[in-house]
PDB file of N, CA and C in Angstrom:
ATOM      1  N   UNK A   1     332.345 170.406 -28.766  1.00  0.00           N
ATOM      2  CA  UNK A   1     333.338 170.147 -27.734  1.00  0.00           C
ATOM      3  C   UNK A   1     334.302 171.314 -27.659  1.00  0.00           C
ATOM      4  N   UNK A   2     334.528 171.488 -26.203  1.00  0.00           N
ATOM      5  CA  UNK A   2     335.905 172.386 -26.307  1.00  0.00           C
ATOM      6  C   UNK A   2     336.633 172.414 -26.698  1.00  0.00           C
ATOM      7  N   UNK A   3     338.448 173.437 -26.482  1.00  0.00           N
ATOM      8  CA  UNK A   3     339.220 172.613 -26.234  1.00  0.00           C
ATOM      9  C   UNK A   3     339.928 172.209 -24.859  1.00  0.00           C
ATOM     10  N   UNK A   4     340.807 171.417 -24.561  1.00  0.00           N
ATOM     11  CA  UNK A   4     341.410 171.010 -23.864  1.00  0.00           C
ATOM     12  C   UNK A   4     342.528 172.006 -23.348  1.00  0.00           C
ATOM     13  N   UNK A   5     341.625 172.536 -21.979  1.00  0.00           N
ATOM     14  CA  UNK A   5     342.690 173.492 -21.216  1.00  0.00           C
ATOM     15  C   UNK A   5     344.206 172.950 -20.858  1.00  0.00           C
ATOM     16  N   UNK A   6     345.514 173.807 -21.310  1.00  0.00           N
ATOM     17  CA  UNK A   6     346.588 172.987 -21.136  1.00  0.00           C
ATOM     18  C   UNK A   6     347.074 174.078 -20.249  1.00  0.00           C
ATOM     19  N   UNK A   7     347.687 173.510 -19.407  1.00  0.00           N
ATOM     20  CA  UNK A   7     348.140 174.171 -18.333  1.00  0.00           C
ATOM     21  C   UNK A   7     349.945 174.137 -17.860  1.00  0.00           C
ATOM     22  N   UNK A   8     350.396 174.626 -17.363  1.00  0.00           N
ATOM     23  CA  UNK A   8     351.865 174.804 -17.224  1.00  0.00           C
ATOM     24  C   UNK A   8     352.103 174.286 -16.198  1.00  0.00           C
ATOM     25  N   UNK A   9     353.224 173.164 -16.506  1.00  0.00           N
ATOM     26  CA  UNK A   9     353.685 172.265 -15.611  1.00  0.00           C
ATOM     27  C   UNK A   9     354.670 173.007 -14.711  1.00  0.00           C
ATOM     28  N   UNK A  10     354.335 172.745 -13.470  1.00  0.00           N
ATOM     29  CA  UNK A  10     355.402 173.285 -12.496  1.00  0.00           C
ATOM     30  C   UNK A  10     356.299 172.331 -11.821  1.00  0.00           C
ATOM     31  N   UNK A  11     357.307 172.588 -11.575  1.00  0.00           N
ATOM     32  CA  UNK A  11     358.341 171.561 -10.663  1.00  0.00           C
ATOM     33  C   UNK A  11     358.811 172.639  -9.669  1.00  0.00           C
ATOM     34  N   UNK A  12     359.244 171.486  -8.580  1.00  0.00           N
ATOM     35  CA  UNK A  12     359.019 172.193  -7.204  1.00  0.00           C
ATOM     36  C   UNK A  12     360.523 172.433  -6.675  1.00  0.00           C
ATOM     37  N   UNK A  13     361.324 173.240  -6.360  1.00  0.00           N
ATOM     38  CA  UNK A  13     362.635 172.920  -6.084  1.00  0.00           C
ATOM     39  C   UNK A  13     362.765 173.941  -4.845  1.00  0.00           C
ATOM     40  N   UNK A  14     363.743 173.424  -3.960  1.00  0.00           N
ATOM     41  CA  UNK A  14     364.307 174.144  -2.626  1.00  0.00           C
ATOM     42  C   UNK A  14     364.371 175.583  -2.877  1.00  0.00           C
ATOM     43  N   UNK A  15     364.598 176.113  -1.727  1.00  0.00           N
ATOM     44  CA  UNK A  15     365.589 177.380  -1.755  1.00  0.00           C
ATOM     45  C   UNK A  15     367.167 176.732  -1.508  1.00  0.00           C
ATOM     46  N   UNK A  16     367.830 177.297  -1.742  1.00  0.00           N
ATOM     47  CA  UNK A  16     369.240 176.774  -1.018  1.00  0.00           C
ATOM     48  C   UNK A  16     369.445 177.335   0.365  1.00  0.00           C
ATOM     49  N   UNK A  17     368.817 178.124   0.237  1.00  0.00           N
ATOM     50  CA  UNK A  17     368.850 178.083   1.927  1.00  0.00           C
ATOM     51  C   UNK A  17     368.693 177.751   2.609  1.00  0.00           C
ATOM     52  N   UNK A  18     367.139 176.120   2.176  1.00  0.00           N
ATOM     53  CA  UNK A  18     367.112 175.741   2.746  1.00  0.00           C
ATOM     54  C   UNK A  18     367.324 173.917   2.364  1.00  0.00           C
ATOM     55  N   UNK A  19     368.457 173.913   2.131  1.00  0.00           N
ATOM     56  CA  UNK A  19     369.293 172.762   1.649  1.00  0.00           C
ATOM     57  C   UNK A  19     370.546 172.673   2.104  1.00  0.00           C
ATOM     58  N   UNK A  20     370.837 171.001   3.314  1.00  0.00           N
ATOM     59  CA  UNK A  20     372.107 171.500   4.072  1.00  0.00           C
ATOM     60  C   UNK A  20     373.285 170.437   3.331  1.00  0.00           C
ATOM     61  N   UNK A  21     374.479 170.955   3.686  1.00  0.00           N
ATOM     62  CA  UNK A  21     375.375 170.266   2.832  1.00  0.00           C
ATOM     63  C   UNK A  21     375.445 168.458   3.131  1.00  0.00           C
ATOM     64  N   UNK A  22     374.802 168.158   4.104  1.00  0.00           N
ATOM     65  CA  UNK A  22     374.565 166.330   4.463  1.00  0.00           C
ATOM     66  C   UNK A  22     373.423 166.161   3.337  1.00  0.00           C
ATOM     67  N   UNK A  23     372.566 166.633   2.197  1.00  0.00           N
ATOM     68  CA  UNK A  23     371.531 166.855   1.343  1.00  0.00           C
ATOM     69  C   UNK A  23     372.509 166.330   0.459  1.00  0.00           C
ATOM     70  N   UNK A  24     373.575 167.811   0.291  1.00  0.00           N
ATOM     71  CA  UNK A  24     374.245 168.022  -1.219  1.00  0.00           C
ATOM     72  C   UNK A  24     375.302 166.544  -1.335  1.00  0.00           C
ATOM     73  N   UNK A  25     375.779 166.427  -0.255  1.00  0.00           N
ATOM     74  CA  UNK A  25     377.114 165.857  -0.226  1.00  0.00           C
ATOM     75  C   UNK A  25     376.283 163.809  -0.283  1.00  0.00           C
ATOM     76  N   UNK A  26     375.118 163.773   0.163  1.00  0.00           N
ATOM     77  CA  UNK A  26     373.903 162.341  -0.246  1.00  0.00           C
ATOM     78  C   UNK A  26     373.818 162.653  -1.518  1.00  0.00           C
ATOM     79  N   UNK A  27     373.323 163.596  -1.971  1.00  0.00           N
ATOM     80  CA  UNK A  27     372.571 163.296  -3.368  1.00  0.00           C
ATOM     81  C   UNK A  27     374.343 163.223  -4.849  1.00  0.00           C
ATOM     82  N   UNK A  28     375.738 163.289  -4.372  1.00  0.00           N
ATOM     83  CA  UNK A  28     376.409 163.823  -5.013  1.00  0.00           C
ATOM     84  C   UNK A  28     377.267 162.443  -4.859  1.00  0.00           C
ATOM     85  N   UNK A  29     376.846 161.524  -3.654  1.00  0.00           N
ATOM     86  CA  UNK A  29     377.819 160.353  -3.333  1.00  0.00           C
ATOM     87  C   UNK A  29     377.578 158.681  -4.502  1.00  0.00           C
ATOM     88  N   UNK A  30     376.525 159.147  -5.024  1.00  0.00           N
ATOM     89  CA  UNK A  30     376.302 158.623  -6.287  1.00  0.00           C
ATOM     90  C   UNK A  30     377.027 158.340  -7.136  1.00  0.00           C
ATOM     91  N   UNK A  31     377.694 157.098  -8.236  1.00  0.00           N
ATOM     92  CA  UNK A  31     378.374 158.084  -8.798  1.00  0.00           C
ATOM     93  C   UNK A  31     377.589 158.177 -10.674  1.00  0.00           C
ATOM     94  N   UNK A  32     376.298 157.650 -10.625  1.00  0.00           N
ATOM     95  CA  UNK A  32     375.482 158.232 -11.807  1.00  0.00           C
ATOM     96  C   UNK A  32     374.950 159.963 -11.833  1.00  0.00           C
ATOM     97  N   UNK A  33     374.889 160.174 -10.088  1.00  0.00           N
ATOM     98  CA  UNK A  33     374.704 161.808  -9.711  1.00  0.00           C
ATOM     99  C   UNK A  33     376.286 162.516 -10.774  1.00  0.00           C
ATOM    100  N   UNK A  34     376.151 162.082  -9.910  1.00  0.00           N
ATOM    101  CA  UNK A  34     377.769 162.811 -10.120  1.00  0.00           C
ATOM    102  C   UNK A  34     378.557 162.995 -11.968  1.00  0.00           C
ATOM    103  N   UNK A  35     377.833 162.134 -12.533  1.00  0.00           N
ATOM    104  CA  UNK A  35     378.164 161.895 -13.770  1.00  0.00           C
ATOM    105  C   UNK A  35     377.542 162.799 -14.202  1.00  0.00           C
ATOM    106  N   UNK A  36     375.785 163.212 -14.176  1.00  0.00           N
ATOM    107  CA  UNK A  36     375.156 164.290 -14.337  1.00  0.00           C
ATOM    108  C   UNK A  36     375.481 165.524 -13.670  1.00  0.00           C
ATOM    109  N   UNK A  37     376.143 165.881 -12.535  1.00  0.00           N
ATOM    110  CA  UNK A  37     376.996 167.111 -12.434  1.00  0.00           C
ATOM    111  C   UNK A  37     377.620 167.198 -13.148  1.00  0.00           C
ATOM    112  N   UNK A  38     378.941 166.347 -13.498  1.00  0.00           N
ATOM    113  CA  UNK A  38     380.008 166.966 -14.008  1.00  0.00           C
ATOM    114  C   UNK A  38     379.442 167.324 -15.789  1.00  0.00           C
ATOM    115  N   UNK A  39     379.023 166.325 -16.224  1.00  0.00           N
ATOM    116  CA  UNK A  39     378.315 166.823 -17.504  1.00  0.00           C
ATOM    117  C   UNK A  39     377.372 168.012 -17.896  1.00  0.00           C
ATOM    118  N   UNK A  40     376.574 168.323 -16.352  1.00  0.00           N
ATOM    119  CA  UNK A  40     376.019 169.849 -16.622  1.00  0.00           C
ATOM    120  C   UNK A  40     377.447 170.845 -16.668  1.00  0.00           C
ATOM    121  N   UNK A  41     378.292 170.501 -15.640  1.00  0.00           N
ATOM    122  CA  UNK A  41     379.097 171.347 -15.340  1.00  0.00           C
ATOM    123  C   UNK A  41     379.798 171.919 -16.193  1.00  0.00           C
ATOM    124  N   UNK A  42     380.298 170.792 -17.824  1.00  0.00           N
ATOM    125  CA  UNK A  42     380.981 171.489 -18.541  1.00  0.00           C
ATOM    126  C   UNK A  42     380.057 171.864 -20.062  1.00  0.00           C
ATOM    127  N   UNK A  43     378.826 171.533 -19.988  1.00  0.00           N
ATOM    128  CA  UNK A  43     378.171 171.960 -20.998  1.00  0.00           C
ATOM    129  C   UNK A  43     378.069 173.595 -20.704  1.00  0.00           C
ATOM    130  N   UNK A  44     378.025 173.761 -22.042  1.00  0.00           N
ATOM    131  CA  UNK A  44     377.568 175.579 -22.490  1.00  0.00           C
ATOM    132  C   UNK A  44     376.579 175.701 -22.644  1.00  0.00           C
ATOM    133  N   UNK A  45     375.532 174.131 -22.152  1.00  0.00           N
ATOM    134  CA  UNK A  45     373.942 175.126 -22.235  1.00  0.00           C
ATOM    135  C   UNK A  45     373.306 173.730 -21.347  1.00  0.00           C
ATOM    136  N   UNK A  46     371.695 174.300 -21.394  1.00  0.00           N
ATOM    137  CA  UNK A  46     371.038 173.126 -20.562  1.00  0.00           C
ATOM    138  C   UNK A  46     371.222 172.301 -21.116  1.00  0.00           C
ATOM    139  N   UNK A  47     371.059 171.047 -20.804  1.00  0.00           N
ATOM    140  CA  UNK A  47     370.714 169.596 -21.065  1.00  0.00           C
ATOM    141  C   UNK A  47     369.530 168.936 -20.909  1.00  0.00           C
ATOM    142  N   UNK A  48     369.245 168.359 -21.601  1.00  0.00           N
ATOM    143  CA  UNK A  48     367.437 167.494 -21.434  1.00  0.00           C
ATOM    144  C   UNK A  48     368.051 165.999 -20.715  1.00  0.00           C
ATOM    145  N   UNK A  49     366.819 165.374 -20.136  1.00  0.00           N
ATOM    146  CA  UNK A  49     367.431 164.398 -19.391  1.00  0.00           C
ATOM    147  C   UNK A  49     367.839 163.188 -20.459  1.00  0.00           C
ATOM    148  N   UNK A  50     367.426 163.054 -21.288  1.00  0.00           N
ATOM    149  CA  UNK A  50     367.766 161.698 -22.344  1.00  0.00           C
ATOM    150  C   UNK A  50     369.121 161.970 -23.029  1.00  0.00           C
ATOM    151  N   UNK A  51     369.756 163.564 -22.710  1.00  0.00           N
ATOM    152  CA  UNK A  51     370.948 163.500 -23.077  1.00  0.00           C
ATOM    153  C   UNK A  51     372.174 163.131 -22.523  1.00  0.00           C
ATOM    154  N   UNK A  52     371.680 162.544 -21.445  1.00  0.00           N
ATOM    155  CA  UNK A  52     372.825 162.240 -20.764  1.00  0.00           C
ATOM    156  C   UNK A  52     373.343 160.717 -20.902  1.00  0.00           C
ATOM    157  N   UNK A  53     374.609 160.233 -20.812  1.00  0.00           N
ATOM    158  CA  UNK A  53     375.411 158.621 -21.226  1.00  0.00           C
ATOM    159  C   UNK A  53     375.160 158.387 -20.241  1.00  0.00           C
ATOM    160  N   UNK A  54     374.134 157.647 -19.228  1.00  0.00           N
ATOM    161  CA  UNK A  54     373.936 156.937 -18.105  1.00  0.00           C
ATOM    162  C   UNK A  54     373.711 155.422 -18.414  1.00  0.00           C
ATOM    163  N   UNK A  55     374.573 154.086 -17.817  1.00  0.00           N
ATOM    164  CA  UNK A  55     373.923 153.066 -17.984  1.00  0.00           C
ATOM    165  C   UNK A  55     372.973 152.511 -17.445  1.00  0.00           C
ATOM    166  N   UNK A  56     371.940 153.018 -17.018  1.00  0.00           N
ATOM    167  CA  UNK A  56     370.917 152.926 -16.034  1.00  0.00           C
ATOM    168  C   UNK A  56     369.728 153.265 -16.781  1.00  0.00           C
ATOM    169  N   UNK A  57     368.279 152.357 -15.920  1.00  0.00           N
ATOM    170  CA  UNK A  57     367.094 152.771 -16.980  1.00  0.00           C
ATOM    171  C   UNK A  57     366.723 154.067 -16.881  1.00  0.00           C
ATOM    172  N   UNK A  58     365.580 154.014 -17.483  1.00  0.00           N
ATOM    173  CA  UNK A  58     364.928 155.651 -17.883  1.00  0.00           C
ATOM    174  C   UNK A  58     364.602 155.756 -16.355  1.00  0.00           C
ATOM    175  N   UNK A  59     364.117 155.019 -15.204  1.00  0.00           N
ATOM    176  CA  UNK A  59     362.807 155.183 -14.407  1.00  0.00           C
ATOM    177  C   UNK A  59     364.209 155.394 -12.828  1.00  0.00           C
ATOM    178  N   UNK A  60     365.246 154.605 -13.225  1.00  0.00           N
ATOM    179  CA  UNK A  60     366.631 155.035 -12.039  1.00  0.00           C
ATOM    180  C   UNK A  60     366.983 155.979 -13.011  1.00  0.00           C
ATOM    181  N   UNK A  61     367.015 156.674 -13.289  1.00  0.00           N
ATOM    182  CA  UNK A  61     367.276 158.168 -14.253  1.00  0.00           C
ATOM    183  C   UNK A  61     366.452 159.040 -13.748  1.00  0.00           C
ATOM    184  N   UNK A  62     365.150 158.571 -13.673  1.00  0.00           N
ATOM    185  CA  UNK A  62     364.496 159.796 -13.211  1.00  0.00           C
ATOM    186  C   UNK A  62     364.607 160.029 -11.881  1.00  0.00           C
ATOM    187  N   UNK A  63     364.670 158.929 -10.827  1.00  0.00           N
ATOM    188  CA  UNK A  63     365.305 158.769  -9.590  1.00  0.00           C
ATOM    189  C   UNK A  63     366.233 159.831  -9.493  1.00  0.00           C
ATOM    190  N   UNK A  64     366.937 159.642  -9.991  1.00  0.00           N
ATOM    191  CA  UNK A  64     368.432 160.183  -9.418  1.00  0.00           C
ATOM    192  C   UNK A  64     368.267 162.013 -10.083  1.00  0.00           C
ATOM    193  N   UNK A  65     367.771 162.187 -10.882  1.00  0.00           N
ATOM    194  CA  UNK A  65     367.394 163.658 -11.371  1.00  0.00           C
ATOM    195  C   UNK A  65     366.600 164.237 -10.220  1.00  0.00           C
ATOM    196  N   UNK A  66     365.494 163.262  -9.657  1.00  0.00           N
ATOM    197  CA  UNK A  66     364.931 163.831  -8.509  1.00  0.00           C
ATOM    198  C   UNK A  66     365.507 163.985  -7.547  1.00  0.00           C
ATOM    199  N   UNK A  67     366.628 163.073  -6.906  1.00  0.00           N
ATOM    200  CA  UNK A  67     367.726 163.084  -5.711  1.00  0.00           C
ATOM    201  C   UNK A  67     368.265 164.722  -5.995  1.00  0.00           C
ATOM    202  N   UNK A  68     368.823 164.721  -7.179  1.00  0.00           N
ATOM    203  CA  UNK A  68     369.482 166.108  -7.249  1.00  0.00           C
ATOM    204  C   UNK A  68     369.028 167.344  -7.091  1.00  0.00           C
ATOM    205  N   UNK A  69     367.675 167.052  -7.769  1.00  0.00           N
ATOM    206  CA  UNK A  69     366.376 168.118  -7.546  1.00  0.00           C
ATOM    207  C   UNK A  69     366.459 168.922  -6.494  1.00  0.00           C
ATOM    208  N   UNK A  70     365.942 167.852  -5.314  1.00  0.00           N
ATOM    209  CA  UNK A  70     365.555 167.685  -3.902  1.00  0.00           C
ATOM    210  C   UNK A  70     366.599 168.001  -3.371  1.00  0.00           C
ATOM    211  N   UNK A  71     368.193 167.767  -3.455  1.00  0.00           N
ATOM    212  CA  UNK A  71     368.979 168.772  -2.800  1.00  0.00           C
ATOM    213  C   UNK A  71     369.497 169.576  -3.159  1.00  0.00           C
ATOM    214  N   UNK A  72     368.874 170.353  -4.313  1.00  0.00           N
ATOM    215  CA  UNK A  72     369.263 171.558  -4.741  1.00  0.00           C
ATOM    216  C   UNK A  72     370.460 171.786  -5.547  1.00  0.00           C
ATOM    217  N   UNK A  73     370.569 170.883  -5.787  1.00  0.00           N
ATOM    218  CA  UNK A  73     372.164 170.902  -6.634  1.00  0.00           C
ATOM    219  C   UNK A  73     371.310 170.812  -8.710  1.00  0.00           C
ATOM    220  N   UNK A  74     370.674 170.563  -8.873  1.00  0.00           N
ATOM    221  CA  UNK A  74     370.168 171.482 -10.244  1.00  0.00           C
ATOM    222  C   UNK A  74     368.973 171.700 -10.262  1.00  0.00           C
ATOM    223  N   UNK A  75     368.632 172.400 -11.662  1.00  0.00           N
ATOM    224  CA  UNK A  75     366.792 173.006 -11.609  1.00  0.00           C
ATOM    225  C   UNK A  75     366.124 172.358 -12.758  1.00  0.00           C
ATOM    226  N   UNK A  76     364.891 172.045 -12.546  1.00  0.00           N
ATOM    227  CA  UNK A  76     364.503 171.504 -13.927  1.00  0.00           C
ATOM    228  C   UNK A  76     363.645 172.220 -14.192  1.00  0.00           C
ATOM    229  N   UNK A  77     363.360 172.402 -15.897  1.00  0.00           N
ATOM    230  CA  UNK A  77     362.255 172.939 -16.194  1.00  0.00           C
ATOM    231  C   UNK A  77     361.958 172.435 -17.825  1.00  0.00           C
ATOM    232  N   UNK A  78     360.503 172.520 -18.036  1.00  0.00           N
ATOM    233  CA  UNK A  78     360.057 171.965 -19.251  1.00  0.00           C
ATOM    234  C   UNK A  78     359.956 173.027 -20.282  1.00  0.00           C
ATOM    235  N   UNK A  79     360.610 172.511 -21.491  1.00  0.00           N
ATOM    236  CA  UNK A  79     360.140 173.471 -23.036  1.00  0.00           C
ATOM    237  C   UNK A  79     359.701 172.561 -23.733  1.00  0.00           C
ATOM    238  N   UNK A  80     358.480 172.755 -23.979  1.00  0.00           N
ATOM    239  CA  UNK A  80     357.475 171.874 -24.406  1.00  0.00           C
ATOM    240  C   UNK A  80     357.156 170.425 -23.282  1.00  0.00           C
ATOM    241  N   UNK A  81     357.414 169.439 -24.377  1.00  0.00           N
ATOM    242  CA  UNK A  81     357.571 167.962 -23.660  1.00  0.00           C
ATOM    243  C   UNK A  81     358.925 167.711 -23.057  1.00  0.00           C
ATOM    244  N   UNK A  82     359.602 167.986 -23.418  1.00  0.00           N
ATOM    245  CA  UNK A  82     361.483 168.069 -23.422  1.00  0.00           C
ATOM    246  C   UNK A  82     361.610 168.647 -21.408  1.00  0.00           C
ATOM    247  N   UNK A  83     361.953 167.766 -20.487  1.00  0.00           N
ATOM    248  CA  UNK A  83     362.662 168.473 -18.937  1.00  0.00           C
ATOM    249  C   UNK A  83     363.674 168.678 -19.421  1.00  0.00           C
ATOM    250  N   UNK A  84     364.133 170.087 -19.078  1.00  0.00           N
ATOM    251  CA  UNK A  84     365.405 170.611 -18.810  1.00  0.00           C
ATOM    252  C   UNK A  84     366.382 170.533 -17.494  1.00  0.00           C
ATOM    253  N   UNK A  85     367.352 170.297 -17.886  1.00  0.00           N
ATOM    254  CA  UNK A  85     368.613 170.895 -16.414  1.00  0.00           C
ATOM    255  C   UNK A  85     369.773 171.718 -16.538  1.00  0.00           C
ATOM    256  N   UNK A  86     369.661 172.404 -15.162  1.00  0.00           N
ATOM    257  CA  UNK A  86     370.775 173.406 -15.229  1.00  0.00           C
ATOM    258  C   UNK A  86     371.387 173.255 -13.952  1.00  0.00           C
ATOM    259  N   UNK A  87     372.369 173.239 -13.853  1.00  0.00           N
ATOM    260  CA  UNK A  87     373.251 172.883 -12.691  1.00  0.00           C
ATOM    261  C   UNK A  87     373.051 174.421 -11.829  1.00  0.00           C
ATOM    262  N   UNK A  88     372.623 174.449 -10.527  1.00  0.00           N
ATOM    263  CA  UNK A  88     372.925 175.602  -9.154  1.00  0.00           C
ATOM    264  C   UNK A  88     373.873 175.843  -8.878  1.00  0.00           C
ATOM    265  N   UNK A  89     374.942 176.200 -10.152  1.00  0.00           N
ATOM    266  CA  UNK A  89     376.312 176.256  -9.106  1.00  0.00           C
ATOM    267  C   UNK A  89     376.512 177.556  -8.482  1.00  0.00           C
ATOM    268  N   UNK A  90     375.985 178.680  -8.743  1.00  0.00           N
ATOM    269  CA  UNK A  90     376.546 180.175  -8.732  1.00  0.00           C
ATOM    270  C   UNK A  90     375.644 179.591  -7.476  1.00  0.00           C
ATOM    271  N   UNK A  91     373.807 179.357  -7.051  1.00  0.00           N
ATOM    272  CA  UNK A  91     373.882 179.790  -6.108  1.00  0.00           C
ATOM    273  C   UNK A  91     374.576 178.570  -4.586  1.00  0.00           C
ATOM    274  N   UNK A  92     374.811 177.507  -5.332  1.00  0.00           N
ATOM    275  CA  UNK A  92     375.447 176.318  -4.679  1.00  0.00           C
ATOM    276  C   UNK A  92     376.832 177.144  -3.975  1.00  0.00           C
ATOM    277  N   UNK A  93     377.227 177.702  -4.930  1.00  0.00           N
ATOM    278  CA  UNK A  93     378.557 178.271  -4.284  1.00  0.00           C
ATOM    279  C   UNK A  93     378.298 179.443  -3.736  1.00  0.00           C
ATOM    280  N   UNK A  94     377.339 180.446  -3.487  1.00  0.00           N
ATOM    281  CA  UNK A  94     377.209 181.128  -2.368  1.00  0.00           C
ATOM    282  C   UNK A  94     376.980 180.473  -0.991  1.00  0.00           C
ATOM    283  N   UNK A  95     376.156 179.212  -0.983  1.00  0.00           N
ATOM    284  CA  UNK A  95     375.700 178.661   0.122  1.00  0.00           C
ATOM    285  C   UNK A  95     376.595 178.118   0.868  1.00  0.00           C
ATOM    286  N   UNK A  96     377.898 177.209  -0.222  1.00  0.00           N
ATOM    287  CA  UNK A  96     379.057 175.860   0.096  1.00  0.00           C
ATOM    288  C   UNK A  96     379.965 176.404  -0.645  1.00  0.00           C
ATOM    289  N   UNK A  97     380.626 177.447  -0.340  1.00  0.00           N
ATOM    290  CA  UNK A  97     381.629 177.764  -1.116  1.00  0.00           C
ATOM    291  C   UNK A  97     382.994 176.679  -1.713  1.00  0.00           C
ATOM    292  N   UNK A  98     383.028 176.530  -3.134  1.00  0.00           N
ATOM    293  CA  UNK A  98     384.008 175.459  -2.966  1.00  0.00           C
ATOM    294  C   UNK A  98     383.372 174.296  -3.510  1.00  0.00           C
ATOM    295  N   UNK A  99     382.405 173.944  -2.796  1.00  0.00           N
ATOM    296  CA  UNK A  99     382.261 172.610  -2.765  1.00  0.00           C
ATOM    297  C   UNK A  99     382.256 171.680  -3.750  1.00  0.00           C
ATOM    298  N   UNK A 100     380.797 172.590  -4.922  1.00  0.00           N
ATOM    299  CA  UNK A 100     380.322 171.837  -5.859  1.00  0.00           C
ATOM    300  C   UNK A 100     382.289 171.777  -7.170  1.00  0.00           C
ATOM    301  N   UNK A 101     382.652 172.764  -7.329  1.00  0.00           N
ATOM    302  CA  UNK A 101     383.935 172.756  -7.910  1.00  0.00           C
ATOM    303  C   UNK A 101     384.772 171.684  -7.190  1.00  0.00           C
ATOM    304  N   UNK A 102     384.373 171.694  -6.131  1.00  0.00           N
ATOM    305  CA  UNK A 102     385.802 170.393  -5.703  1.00  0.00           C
ATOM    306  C   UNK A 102     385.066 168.673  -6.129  1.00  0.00           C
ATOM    307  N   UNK A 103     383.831 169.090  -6.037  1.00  0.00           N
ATOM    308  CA  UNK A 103     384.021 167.422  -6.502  1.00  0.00           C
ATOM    309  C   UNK A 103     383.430 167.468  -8.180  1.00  0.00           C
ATOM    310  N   UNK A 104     383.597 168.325  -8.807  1.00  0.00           N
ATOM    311  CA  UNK A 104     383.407 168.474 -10.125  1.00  0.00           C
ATOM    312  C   UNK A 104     385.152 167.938 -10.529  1.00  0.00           C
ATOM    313  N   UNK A 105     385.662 168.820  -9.994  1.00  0.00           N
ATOM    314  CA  UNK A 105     387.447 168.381 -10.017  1.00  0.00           C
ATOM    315  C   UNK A 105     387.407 167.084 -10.060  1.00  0.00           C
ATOM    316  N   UNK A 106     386.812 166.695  -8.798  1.00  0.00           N
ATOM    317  CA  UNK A 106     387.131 165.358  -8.343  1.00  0.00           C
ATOM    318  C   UNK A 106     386.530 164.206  -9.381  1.00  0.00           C
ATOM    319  N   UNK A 107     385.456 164.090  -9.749  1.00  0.00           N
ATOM    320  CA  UNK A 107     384.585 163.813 -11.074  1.00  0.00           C
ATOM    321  C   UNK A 107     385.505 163.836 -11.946  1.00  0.00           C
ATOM    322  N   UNK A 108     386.282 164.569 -12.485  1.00  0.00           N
ATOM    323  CA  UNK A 108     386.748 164.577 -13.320  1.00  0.00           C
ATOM    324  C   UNK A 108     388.350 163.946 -13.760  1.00  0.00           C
ATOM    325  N   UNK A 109     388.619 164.164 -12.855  1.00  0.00           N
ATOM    326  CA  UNK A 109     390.079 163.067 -12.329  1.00  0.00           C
ATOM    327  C   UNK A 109     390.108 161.898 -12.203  1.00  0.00           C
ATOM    328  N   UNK A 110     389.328 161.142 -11.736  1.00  0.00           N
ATOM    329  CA  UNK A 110     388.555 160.107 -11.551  1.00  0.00           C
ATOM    330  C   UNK A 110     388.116 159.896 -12.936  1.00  0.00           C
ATOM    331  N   UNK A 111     387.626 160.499 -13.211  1.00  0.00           N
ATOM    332  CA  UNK A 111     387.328 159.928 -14.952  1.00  0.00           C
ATOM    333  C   UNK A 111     388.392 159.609 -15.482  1.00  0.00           C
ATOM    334  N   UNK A 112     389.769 160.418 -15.996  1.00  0.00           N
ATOM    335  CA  UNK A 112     390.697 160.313 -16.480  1.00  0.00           C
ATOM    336  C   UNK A 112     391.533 159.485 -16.045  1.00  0.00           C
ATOM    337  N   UNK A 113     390.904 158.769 -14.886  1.00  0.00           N
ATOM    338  CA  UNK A 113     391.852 157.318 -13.956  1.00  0.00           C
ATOM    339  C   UNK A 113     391.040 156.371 -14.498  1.00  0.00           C
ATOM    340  N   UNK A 114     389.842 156.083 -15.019  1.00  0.00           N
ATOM    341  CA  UNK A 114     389.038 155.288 -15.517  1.00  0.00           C
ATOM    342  C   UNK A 114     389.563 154.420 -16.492  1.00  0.00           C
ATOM    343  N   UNK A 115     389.792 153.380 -16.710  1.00  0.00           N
ATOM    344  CA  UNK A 115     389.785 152.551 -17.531  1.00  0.00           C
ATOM    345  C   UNK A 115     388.923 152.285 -18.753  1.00  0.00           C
ATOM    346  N   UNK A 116     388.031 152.906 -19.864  1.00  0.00           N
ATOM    347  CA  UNK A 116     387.642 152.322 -20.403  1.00  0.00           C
ATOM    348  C   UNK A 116     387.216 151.066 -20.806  1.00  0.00           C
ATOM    349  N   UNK A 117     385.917 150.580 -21.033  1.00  0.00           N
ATOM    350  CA  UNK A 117     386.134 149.357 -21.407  1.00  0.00           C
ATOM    351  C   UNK A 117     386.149 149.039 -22.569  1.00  0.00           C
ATOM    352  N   UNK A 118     386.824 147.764 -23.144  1.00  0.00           N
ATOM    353  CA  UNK A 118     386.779 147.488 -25.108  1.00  0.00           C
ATOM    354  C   UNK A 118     385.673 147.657 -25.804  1.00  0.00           C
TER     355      UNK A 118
END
């Protein structure tokens, strides 16, 4: 027997050019999206998707990673078994100047108005 040709998984993502801000501003009105922005936003490195505090299952997890996908607001990519994400902001903010920072702000203010629960 052989072995088993393994091949490199590809994922498919926009240009931003061709991603319009009624895309960014749907996939961002979420607010589990949005939880995964602001958490790429202040990490110092990628994130895998199981690292994120979402109360939602694995399968609306992967949902909503794809929403973001699809409008270009992060990139995924695999090391090994492990998907990666990295937030588009440099080229998000050539396209929408502003934007993704204002509701990262906004994300984040909103958090700090949050109530915890016990």
């Amino acid at each position: 027997m052989g072995r088993a040709r393994v091949t490199a998984r590809v994922i498919v993502h926009p240009g931003v050019e061709d991603v319009s801000v009624q895309q960014v501003l749907e996939a961002l009105a979420d607010p589990a999206r949005r939880s995964v922005v602001r958490t790429l936003a202040h990490a110092s490195t990628d994130l895998s998707c199981g690292s994120f505090d979402l109360p939602i299952g694995r399968s609306t997890s992967s949902h909503h990673f794809s929403v973001l996908r699809a409008a270009g607001v992060l990139r995924q990519y695999y090391v090994g078994t492990t998907k990666m994400n990295t937030l588009r902001a440099d080229e998000l903010e050539q396209r929408f100047p502003g934007l993704l920072s204002a509701v990262v702000a906004a994300a984040d203010a909103e958090a700090r108005n949050t109530p915890r629960a016990p």
